[in-house]
Protein backbone atom coordinates (compact mmCIF):
# COMPACT_ATOMS: atom_id res chain seq x y z
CA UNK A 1 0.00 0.00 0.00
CA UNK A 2 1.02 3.45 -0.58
CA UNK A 3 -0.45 5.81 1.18
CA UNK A 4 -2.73 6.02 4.46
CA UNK A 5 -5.48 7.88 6.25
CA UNK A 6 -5.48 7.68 9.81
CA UNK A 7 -9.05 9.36 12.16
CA UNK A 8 -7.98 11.90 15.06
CA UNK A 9 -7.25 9.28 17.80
CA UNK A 10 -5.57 6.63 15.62
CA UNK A 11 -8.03 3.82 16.06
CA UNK A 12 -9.52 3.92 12.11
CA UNK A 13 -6.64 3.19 9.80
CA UNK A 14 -7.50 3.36 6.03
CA UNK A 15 -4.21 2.00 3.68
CA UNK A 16 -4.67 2.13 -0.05
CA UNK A 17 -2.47 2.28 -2.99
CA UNK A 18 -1.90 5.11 -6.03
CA UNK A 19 -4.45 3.59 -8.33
CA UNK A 20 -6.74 4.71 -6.14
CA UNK A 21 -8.34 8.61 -5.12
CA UNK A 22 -9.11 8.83 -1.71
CA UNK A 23 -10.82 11.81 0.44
CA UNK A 24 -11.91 12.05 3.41
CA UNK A 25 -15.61 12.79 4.01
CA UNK A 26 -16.11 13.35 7.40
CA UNK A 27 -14.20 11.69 10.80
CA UNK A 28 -14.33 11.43 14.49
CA UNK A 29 -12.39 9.05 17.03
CA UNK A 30 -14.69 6.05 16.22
CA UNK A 31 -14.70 6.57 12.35
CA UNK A 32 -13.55 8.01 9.25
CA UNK A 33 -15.57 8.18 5.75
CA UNK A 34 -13.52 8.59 2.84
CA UNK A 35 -14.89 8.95 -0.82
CA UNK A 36 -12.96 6.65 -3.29
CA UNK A 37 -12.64 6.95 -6.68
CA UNK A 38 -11.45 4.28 -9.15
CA UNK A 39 -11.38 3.06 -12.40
CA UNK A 40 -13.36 -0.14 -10.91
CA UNK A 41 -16.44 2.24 -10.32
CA UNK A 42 -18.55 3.87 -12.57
CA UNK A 43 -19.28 6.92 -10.33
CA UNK A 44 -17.21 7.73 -6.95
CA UNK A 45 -18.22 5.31 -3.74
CA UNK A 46 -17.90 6.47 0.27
CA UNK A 47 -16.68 4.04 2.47
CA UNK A 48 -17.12 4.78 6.14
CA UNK A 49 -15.21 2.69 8.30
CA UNK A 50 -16.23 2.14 12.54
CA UNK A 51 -14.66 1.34 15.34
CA UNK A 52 -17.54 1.63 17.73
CA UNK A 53 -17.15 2.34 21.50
CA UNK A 54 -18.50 -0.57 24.15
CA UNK A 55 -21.36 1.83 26.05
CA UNK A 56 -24.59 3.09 23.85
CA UNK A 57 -24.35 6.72 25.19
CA UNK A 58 -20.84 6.20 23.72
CA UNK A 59 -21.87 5.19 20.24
CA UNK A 60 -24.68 7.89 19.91
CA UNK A 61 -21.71 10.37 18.49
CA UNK A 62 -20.38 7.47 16.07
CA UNK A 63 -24.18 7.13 14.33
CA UNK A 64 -24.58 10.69 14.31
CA UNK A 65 -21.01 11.47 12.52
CA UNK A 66 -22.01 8.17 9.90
CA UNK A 67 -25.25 10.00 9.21
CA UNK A 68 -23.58 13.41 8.67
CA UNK A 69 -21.04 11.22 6.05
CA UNK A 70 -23.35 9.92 4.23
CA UNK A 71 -24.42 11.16 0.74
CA UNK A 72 -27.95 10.66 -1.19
CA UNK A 73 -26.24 10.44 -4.39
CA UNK A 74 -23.56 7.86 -4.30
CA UNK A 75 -23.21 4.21 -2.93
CA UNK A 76 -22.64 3.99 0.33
CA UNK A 77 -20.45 1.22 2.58
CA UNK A 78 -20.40 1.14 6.10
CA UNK A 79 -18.01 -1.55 7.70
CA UNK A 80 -16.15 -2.38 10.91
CA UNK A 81 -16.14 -3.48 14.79
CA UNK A 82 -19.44 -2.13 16.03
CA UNK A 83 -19.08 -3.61 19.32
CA UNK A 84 -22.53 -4.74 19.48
CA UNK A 85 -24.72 -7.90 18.54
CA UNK A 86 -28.23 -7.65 17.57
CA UNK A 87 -29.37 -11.11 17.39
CA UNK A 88 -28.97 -14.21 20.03
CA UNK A 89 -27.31 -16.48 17.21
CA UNK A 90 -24.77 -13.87 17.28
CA UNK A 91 -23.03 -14.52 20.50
CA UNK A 92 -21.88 -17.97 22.26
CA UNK A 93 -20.72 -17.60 26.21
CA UNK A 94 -21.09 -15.72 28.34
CA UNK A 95 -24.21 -13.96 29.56
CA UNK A 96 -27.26 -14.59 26.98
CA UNK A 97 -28.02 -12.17 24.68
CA UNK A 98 -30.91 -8.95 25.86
CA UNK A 99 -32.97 -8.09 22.89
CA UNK A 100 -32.31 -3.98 24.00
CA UNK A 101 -28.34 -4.32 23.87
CA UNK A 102 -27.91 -4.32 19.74
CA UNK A 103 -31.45 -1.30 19.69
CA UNK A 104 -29.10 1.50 18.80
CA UNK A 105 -27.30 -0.59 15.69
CA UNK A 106 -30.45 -1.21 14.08
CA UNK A 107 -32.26 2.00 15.17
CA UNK A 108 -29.38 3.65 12.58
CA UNK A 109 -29.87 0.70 10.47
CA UNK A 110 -33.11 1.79 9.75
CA UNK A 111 -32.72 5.71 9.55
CA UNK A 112 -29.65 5.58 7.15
CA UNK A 113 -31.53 2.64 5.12
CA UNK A 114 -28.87 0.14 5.50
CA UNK A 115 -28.99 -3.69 5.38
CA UNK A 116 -26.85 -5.89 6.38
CA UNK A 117 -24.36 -7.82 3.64
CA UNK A 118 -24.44 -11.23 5.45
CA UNK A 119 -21.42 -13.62 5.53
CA UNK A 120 -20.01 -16.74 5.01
CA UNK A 121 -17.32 -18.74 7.22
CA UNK A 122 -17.14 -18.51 10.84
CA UNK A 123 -20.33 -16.93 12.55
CA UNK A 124 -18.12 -14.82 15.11
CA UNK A 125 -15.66 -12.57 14.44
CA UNK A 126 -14.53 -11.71 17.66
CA UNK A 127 -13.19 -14.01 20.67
CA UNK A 128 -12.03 -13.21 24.21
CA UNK A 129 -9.05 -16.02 23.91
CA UNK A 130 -10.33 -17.00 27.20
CA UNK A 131 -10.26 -20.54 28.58
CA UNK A 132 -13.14 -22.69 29.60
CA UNK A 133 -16.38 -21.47 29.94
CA UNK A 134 -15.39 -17.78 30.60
CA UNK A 135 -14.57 -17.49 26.51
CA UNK A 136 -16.77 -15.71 24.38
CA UNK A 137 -17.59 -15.64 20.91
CA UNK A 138 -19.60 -12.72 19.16
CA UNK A 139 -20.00 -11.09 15.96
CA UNK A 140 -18.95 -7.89 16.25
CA UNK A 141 -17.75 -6.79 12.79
CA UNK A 142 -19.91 -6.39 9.30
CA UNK A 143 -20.43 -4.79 6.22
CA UNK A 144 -23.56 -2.60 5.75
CA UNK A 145 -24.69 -0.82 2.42
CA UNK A 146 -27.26 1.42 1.28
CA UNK A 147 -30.35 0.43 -1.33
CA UNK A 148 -28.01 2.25 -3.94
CA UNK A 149 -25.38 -0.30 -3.64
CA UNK A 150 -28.22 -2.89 -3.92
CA UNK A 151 -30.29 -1.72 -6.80
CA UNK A 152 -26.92 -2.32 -8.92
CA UNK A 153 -27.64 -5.83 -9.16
CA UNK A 154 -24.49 -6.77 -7.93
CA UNK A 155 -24.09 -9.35 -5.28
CA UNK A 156 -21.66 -8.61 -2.17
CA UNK A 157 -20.22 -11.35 -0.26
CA UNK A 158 -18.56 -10.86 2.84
CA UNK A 159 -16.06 -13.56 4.10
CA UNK A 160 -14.96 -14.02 7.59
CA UNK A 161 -11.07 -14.72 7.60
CA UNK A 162 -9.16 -16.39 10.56
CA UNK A 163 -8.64 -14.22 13.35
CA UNK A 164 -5.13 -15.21 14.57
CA UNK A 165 -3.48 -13.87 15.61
CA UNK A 166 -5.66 -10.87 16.51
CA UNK A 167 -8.81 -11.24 18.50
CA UNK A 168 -11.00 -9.80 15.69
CA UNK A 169 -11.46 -11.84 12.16
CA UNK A 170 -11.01 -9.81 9.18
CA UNK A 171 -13.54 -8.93 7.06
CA UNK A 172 -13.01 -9.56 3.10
CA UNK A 173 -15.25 -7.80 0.95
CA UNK A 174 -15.90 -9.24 -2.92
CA UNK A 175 -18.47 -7.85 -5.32
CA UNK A 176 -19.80 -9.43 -8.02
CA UNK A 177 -22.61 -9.02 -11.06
CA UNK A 178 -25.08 -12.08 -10.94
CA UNK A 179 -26.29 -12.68 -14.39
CA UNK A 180 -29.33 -14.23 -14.84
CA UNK A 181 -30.62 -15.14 -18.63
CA UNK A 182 -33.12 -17.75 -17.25
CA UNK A 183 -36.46 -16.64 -18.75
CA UNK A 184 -38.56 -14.19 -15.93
CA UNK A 185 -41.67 -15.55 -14.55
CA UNK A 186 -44.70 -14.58 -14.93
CA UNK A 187 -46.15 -12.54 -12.57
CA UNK A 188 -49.21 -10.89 -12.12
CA UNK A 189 -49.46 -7.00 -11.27
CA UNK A 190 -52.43 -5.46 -9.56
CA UNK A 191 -52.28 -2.87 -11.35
CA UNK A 192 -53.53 -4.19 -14.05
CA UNK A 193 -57.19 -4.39 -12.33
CA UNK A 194 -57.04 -0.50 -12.65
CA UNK A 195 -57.12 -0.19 -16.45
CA UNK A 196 -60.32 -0.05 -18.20
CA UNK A 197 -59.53 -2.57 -20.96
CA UNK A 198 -58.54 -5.30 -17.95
CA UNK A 199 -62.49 -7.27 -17.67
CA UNK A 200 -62.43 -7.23 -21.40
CA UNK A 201 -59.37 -9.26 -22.22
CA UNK A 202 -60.07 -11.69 -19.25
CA UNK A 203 -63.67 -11.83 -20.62
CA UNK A 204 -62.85 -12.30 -24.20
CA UNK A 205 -59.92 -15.06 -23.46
CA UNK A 206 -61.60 -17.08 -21.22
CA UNK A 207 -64.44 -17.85 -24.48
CA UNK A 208 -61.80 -19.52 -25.45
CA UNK A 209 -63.01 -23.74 -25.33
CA UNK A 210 -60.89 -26.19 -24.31
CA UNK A 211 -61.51 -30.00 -24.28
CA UNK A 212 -61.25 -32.07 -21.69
CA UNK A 213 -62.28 -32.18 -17.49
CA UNK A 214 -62.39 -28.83 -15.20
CA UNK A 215 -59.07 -29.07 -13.90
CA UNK A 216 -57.58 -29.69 -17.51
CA UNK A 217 -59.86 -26.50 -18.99
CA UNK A 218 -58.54 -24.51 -16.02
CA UNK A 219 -54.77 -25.38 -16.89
CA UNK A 220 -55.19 -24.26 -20.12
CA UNK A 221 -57.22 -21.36 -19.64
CA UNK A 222 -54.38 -20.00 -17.57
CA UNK A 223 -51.52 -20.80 -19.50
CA UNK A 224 -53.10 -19.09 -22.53
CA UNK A 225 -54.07 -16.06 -20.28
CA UNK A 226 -50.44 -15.53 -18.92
CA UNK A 227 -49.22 -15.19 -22.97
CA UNK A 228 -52.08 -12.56 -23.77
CA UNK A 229 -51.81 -10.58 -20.58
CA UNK A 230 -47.52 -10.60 -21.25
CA UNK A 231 -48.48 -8.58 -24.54
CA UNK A 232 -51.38 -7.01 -23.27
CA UNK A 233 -48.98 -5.59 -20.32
CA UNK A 234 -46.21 -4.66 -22.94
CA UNK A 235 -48.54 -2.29 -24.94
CA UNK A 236 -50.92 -0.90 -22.28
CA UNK A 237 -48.45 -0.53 -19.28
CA UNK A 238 -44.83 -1.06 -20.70
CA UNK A 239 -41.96 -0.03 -18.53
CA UNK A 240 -43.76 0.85 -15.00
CA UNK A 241 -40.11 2.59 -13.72
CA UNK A 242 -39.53 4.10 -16.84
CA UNK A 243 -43.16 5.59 -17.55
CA UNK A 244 -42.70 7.17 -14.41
CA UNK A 245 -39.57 9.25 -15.62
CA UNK A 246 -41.61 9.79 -19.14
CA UNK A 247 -44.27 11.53 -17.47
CA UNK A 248 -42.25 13.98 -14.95
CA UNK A 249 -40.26 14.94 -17.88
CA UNK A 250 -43.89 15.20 -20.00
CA UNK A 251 -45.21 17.48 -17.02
CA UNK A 252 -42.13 19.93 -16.84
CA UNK A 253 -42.65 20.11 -20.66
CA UNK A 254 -46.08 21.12 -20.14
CA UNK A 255 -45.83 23.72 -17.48
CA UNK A 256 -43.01 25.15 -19.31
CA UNK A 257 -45.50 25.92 -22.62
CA UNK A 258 -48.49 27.15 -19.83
CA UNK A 259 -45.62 29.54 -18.26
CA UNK A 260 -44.75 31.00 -21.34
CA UNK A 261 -48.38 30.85 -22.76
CA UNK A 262 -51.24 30.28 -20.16
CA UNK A 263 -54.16 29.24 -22.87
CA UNK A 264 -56.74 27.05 -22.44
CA UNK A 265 -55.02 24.89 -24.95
CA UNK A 266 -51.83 24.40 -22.66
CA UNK A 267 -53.67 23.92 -19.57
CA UNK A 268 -56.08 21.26 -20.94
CA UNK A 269 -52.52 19.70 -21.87
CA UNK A 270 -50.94 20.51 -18.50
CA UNK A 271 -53.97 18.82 -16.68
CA UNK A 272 -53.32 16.03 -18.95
CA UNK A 273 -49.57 15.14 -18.65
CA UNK A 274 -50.62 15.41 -15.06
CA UNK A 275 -52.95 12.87 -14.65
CA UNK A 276 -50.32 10.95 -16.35
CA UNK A 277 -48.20 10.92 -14.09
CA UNK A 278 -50.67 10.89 -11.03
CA UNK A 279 -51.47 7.09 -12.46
CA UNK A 280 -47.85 6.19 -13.52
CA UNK A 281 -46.77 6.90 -9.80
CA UNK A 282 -50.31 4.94 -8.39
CA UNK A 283 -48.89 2.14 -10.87
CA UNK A 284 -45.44 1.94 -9.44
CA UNK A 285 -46.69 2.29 -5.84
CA UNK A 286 -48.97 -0.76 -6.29
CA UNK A 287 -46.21 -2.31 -7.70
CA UNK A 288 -43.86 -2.12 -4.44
CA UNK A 289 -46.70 -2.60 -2.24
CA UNK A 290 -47.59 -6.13 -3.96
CA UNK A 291 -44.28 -6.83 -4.33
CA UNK A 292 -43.55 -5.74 -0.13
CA UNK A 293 -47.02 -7.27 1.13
CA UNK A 294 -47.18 -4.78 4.16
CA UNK A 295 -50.15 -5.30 5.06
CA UNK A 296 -50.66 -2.34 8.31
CA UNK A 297 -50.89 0.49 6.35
CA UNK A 298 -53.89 1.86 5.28
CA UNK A 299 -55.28 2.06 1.64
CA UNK A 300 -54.29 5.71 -0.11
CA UNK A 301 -50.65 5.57 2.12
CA UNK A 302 -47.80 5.94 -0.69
CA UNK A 303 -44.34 5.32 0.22
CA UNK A 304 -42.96 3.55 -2.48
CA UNK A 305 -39.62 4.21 -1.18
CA UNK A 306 -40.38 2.36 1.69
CA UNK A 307 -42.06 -1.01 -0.01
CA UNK A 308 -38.98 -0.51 -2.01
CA UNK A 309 -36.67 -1.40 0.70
CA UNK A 310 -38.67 -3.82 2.59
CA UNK A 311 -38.75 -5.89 -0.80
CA UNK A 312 -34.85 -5.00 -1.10
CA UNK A 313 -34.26 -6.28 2.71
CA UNK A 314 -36.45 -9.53 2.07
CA UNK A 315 -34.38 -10.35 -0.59
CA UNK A 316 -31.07 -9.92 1.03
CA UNK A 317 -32.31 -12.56 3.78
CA UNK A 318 -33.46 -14.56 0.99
CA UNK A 319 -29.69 -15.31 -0.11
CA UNK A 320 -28.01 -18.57 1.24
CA UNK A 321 -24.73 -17.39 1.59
CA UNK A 322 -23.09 -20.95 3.04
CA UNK A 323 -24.43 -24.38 3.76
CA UNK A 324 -23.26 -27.41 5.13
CA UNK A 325 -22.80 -30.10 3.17
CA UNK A 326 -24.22 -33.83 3.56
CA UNK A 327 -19.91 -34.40 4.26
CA UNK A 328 -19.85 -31.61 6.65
CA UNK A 329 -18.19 -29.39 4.38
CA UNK A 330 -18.76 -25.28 4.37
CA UNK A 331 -19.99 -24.90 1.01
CA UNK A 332 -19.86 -21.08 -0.24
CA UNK A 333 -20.39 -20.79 -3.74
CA UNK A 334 -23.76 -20.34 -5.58
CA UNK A 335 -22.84 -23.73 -7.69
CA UNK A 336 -21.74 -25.71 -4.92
CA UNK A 337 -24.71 -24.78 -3.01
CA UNK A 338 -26.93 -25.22 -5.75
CA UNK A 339 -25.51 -28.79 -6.11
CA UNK A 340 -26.14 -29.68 -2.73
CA UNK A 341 -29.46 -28.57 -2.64
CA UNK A 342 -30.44 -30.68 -5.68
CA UNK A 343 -28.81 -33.94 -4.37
CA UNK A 344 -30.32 -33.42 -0.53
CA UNK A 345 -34.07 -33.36 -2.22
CA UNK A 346 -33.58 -35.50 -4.88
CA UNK A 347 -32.53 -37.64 -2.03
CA UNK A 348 -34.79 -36.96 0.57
CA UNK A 349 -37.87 -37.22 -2.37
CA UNK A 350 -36.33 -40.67 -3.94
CA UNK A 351 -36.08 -41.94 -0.24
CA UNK A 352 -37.89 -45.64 -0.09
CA UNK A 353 -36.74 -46.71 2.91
CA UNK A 354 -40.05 -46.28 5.08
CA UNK A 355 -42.78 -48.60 5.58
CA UNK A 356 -46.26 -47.96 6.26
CA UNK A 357 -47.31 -49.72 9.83
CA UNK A 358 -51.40 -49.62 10.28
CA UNK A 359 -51.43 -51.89 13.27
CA UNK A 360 -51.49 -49.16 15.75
CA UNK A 361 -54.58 -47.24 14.43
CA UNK A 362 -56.85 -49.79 15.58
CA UNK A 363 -56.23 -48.30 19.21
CA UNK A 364 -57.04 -44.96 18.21
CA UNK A 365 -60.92 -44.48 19.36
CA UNK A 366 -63.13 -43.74 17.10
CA UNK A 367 -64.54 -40.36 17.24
CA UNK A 368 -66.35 -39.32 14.07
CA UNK A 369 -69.97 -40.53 13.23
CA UNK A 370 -71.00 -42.01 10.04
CA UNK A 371 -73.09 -38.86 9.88
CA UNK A 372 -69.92 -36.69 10.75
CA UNK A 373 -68.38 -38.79 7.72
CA UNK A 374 -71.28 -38.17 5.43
CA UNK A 375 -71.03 -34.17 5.97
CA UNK A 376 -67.13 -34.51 5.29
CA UNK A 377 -67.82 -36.07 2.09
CA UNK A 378 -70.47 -34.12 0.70
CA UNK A 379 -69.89 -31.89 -2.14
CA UNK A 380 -69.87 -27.98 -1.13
CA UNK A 381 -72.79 -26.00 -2.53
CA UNK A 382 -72.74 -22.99 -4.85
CA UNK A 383 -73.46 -20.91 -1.86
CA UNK A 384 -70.78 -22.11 0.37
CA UNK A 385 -68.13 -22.08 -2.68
CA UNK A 386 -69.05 -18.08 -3.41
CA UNK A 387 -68.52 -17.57 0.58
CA UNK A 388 -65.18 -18.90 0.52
CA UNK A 389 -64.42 -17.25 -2.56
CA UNK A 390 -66.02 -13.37 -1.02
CA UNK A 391 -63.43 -13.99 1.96
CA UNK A 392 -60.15 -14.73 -0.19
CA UNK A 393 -57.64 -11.84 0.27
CA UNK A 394 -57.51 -10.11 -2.72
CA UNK A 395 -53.59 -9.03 -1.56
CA UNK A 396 -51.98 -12.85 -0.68
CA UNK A 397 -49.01 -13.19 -2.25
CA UNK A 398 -49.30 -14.68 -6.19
CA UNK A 399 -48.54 -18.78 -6.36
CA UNK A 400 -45.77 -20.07 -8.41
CA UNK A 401 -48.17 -19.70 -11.39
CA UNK A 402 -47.58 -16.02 -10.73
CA UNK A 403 -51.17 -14.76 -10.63
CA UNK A 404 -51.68 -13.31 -7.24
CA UNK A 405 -54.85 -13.50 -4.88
CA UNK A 406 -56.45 -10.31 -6.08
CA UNK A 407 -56.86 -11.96 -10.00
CA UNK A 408 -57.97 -15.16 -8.44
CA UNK A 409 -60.30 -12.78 -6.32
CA UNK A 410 -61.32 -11.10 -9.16
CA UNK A 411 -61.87 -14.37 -11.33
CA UNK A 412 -64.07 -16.39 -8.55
CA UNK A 413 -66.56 -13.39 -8.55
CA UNK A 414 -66.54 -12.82 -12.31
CA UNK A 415 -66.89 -16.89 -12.90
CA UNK A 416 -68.21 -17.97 -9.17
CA UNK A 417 -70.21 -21.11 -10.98
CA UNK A 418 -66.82 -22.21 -13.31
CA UNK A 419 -64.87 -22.40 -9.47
CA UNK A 420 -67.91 -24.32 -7.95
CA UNK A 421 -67.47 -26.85 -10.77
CA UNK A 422 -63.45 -27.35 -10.82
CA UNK A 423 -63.90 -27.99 -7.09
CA UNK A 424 -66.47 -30.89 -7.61
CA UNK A 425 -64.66 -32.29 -9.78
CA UNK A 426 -61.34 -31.90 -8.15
CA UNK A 427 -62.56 -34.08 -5.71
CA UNK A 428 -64.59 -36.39 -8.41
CA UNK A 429 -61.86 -36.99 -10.56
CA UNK A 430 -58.83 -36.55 -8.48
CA UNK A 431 -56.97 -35.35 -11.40
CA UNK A 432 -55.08 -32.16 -10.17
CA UNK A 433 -51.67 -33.40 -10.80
CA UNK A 434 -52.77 -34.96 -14.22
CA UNK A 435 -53.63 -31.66 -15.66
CA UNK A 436 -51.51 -28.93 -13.96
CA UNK A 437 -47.69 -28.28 -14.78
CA UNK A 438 -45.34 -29.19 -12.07
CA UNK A 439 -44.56 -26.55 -9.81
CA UNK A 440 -41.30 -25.06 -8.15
CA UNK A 441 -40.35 -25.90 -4.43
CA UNK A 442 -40.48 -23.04 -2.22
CA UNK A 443 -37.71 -23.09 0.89
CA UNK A 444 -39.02 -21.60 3.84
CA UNK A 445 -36.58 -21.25 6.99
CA UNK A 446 -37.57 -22.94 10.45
CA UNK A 447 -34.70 -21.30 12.19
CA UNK A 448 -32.79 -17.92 12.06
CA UNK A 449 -29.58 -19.46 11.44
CA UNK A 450 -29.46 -22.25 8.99
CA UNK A 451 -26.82 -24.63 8.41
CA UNK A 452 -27.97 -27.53 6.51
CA UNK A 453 -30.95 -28.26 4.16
CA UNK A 454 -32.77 -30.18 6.69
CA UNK A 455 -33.65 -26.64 8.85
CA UNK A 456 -35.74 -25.06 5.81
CA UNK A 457 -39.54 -26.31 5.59
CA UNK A 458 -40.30 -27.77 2.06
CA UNK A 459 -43.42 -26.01 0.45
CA UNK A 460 -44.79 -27.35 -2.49
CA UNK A 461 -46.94 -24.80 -3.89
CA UNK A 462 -49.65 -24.99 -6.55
CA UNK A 463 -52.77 -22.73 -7.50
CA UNK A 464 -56.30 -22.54 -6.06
C-alpha cells in the first residue's frame, strides 16, 4: 500500500495504494468516511469505516457522525467493529443475549436505510481467547450498504477470515454481477385491475373452449391467459419505472408551454400530462406494495420508497450465503450450493426406505360418526363455494403460477359457478396433478440461522 489515512485518535486506519483517489468525508475518534474513486467504479463510492465504542451513550456520536457522512447520491459502505450484537445467534458464552443491547445498531440501520451484507465462514468474528467457559464468541464486525449499492444488481459477499493472531477476524469484501438469462416468470401485477380494458381481455380469453375435465380446462385457460396478458402488459403498461420518468419529464414540458403561454389549450394539456403521471406513480406504488405485502398500512398511504426497501431487505435474507454439506463441508459458492441442494431433495424425495405400519390405528378411538363422515364427504354447494371465494384476500401473495390472490379474487366473482365446478370435480376426478404443470419448491426457513438443508420447511406450492 502506498499511502494512508489515519481518524484523530488513531483507532480507524484506512491503507490504499496510487491507483486509487481517496478523500476524506467526514471523521471522528470512532470513524472516518472517505470517498474513493477508481477506475473499478462507474461513479465515486464512500466508504465509512467504525470502530464503535463498548457503552450506547458512547456510540450515539459514532451514528450521528455516519449519518452526517453519508451522501444521497452515491453508494454507500459502512463496515467495521461495532461492538454490538443484535441477534442471540450472534453470540456464544457468556451472559445470553438482551434483545435492548444491539437497539441502537439497528435503530441507525433503519434511519440511514442500511442492510446488512451477510457472511459466510465462521459466525463470530470476535473471541475473548479465554479458557473454559469464561470465553466468548460474538460477531462484532460487518459490512452494511445502502439500497443504492443494492439496486446495482451486484451481489456482495462478505467472508470471515481467521482471526489469529488478533482477536478480531477480518472482514473480506468481494463484489460481483449475478447474471441471470433464465427466462422471468410470470407474474401478475395489480395494477392491471385498474385499467379499463382489464375485464375485457379476461372476458374475451376465457371464451376460449378447451376439451377435456375442469381441472384440464382450467390449466389451459391460464396458461393461454399468462401469454395474452404478457403482450397485453407490454402495450398498455410497458416499462412501469420508466413511464414514471416519461411523465415527470412530459409534465415539466407542459408547465413550461403554460408559463410562457397560459391558454386554455396548454392547460387542458398541462392537466393532462398530469394525470399521467398521477397514475404512472399509483402504478409503481402498487407495484412495491404487492411486491412488499405490508399489510398495516392503510389504503391511499404511498411510500414507495419504503415497499422498495422492505422488498430490497427480504431479498437480502433470501440469499443462502453458506451451507453445510451432507460431508460436513462449508460450502460457499452459488454452484456448490446449488448442487447440494439438488442432491439433498432429490434424495430426501427418492427416499424408499419407510414402511407404512397400520397396526397401531386400531387403538385410536373412534370419534367421528357415520353422519360426521357423510357431511365430510359431501360436495360444497354454490353458496358455500361463493362464501369462501367473497373472503379470499384479494392481496396474498401470487402462487408459483404467478397470478396473485387479487386476480384469483377477481376471477371467482366474475366466474363464481366455473370455481364451484373445478372444485367438484377436483374431488370427483382426483386429477389435479394430471392436468396442472409441475410446480417449483419453495424453501421456507424454520430457524434464524441455517446450516444444513434439513432446517428449511419444504413447500410445495400450486394454484387454487
Amino acid at each position: 500500500m502506498d499511502s494512508v489515512i489515519v481518524n484523530s485518535c488513531g483507532s480507524v486506519w484506512v491503507f490504499y495504494d496510487r491507483s486509487v483517489s481517496c478523500n476524506v468525508v467526514g471523521e471522528s475518534d470512532q470513524h472516518v468516511s472517505v470517498q474513493i474513486q477508481s477506475t473499478l467504479f462507474v461513479a465515486p463510492v464512500i466508504f465509512s469505516f467504525a470502530h464503535a465504542k463498548w457503552t450506547v451513550v458512547d456510540r450515539e456520536a459514532l451514528w450521528a457522525g455516519l449519518l452526517e457522512d453519508r451522501s444521497v447520491s452515491l453508494l454507500w459502505f459502512v463496515m467495521g467493529d461495532f461492538n454490538v450484537i443484535v441477534a442471540d445467534d450472534e453470540k456464544r458464552g457468556g451472559r445470553p443475549f438482551r434483545n435492548w443491547e444491539g437497539g441502537d445498531l439497528l435503530t441507525f440501520m433503519s434511519s440511514a436505510g442500511l442492510l446488512d451484507a451477510g457472511f459466510s465462514g465462521s459466525r463470530f468474528t470476535w473471541c475473548n481467547n479465554r479458557q473454559g467457559q469464561a470465553r466468548i464468541w460474538k460477531r462484532l464486525d460487518r459490512l452494511l450498504y445502502d439500497q443504492l449499492a443494492l439496486d446495482l444488481g451486484i451481489m456482495y459477499e462478505v467472508l470471515h477470515l481467521g482471526r489469529a493472531p488478533s482477536d478480531h477476524a477480518p472482514l473480506l469484501m468481494a463484489a460481483s454481477s449475478r447474471l441471470d438469462n433464465s427466462p422471468k416468470p410470470f407474474r401478475f401485477l395489480n395494477c392491471w385491475t385498474s385499467h379499463q380494458s382489464f375485464l375485457e381481455v379476461i372476458r374475451h380469453n376465457w371464451q376460449v373452449d378447451f376439451m377435456g375435465d375442469p381441472l384440464y380446462v382450467l390449466a389451459a385457460k391460464l396458461r393461454k391467459l399468462k401469454k395474452v396478458l404478457r403482450e397485453w402488459s407490454k402495450h398498455e403498461f410497458g416499462d412501469i419505472f420508466e413511464m414514471v420518468k416519461v411523465a415527470e419529464q412530459e409534465v415539466i414540458q407542459a408547465e413550461n408551454c403554460f408559463d410562457e403561454d397560459p391558454s386554455v389549450q396548454h392547460q387542458i394539456c398541462l392537466s393532462e400530462r398530469r394525470a399521467r403521471l398521477i397514475q404512472a406513480q399509483a402504478n409503481e406504488d402498487s407495484f412495491w406494495r404487492q411486491k412488499a405485502r405490508i399489510r398495516w398500512l392503510a389504503d391511499g398511504d404511498k411510500n414507495s420508497k419504503f415497499f422498495h426497501a422492505t422488498v430490497a431487505e427480504r431479498r437480502s435474507k433470501s440469499v443462502i450465503h453458506r451451507i453445510k454439506s451432507s460431508g460436513g463441508d462449508w460450502l460457499c459458492s452459488e454452484e456448490d450450493i446449488g448442487r447440494e441442494a439438488v442432491s439433498f431433495f432429490q434424495g430426501l424425495f427418492s427416499d424408499q426406505s419407510g414402511t407404512n405400519n397400520f397396526h397401531g390405528l386400531d387403538v385410536i378411538p373412534k370419534v367421528v360418526t357415520e353422519r360426521d363422515n357423510d357431511e365430510l364427504e359431501r360436495f360444497p354447494s354454490l353458496e358455500e363455494v361463493k362464501e369462501v371465494v367473497f373472503s379470499m384476500d384479494a392481496d396474498s401473495a401470487a402462487g408459483p403460477d404467478g397470478f396473485s390472490g387479487k386476480f384469483l379474487w377477481l376471477l371467482g366473482r366474475l366466474l363464481l359457478r366455473m370455481f364451484w365446478q373445478l372444485f367438484v370435480g377436483f374431488l370427483v376426478e382426483l386429477s389435479y396433478r394430471k392436468v396442472l404443470p409441475p410446480h417449483p419448491l419453495f424453501l421456507s426457513p424454520k430457524l434464524a440461522l441455517l446450516r444444513i438443508f434439513r432446517s428449511f420447511a419444504q413447500l410445495v406450492c400450486a394454484p387454487l
